[in-house]
Protein backbone atom coordinates (compact mmCIF):
# COMPACT_ATOMS: atom_id res chain seq x y z
CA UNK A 1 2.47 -23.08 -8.56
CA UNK A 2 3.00 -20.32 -5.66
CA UNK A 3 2.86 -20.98 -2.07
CA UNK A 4 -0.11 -19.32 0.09
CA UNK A 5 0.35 -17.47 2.98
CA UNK A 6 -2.84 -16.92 5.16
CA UNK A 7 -1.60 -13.32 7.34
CA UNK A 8 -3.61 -12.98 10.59
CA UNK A 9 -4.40 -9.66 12.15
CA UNK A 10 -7.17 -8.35 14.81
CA UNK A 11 -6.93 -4.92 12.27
CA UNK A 12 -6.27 -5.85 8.30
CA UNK A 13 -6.35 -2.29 7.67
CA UNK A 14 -3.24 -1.30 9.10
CA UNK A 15 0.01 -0.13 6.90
CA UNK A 16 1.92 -2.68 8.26
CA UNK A 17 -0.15 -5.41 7.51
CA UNK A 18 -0.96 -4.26 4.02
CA UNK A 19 2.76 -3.73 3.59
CA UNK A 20 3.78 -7.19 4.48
CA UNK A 21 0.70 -8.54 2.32
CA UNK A 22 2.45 -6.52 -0.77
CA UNK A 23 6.03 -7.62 0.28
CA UNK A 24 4.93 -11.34 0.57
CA UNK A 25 3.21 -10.76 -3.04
CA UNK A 26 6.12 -9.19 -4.93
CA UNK A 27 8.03 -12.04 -3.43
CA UNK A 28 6.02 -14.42 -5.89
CA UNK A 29 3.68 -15.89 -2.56
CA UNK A 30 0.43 -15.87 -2.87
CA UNK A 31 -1.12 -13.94 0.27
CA UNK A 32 -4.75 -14.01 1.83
CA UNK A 33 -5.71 -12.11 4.73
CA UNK A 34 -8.51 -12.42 7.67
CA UNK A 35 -9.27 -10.39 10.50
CA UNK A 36 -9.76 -12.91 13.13
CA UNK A 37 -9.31 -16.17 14.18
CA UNK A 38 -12.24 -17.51 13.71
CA UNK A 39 -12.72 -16.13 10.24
CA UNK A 40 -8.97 -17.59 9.79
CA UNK A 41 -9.86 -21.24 10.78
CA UNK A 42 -12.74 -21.11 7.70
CA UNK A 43 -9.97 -19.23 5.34
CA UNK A 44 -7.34 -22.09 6.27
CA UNK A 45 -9.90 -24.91 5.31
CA UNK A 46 -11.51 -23.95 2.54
CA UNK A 47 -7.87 -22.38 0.62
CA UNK A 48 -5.53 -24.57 2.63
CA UNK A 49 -2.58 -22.29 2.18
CA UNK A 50 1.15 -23.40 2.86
CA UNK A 51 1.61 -20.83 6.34
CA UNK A 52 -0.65 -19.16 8.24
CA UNK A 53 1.09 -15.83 10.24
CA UNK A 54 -0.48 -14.75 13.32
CA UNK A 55 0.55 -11.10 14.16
CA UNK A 56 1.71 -10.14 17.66
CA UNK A 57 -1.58 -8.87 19.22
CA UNK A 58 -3.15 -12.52 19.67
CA UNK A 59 -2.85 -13.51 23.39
CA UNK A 60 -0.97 -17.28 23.71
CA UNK A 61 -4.11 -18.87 24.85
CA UNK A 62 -5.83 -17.86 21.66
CA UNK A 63 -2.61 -18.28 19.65
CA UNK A 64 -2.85 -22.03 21.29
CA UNK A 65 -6.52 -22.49 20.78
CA UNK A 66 -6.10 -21.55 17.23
CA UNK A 67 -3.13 -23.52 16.55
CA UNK A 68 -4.63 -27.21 18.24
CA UNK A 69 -8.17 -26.19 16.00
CA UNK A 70 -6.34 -25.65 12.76
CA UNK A 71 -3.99 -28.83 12.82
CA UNK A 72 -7.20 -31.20 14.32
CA UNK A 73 -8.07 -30.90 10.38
CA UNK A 74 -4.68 -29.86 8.44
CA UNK A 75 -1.62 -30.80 10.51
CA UNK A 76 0.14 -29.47 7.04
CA UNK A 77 -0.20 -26.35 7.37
CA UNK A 78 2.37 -24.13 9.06
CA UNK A 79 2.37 -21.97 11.54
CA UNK A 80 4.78 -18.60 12.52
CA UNK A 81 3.63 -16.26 15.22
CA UNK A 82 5.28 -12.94 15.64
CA UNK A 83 5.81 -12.11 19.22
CA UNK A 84 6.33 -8.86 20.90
CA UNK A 85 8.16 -6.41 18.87
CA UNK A 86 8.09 -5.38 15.31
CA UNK A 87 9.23 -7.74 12.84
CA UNK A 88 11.06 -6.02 9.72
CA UNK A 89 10.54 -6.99 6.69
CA UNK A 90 13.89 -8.24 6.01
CA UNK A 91 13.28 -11.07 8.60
CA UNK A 92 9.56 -11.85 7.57
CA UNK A 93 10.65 -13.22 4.68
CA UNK A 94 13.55 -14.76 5.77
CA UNK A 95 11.67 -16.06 8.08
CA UNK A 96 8.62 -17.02 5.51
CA UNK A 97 11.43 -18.91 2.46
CA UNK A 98 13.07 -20.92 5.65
CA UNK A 99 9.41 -22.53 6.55
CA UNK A 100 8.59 -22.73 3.22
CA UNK A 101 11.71 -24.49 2.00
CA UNK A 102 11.73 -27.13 5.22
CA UNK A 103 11.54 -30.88 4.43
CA UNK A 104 7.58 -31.94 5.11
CA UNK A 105 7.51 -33.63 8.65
CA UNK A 106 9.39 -31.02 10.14
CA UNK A 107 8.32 -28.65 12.55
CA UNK A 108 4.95 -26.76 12.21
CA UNK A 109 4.75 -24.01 14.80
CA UNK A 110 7.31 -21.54 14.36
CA UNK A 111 8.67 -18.00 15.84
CA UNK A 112 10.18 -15.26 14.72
CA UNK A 113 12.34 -15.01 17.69
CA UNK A 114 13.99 -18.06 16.25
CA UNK A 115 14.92 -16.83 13.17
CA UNK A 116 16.23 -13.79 15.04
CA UNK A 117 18.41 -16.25 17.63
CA UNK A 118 19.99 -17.86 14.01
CA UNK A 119 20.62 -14.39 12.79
CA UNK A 120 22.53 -13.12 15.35
């Protein structure tokens, strides 16, 4: 059985985002998409997918709000937020398998930036 990503974007129609929906797919995940967060909060409790990954453009306090809403009902599922800057490919992934691959229990909300910090 695959692990589900849920990617979050304000614009789903992007290259990038339909490049790192592909990229995620090819690497055997399987990938949803919504367009904001509200529509993302019904997406993450009716498929309940392993990550969610909010893109860049989502201010903290909505990044926050979004966070506390989704884990009220599934503290499971994990979180990784890009933050300013573009993250490659490469590191998505990385990023992605290390979350994925974590003992249960651990941490949910994640950063890219970390993953950067470790790489470095």
């Amino acid at each position: 059985m695959s692990q589900h990503i849920l990617i979050v974007t304000k614009d789903e129609t992007t290259l990038a985002t339909r490049f790192c929906a592909n990229m995620l797919r090819d690497a055997g995940f399987g990938v949803f998409r919504a367009e904001s967060l509200g529509r993302a909060v019904a997406v993450a409790f009716s498929l309940h997918p392993d990550l969610v990954i909010l893109e860049q453009t989502f201010a903290e306090q909505e990044r926050t709000a979004f966070i506390n809403c989704l884990h009220e009902s599934r503290p499971e599922i994990r979180v990784l937020y890009l933050q300013d800057g573009e993250t490659g490919s490469d590191l998505l992934l990385k990023c992605c398998q290390s979350i994925l691959s974590a003992q249960p229990g651990g941490r949910r909300v994640h950063s890219d930036q970390e993953f950067v910090a470790q790489s470095a």
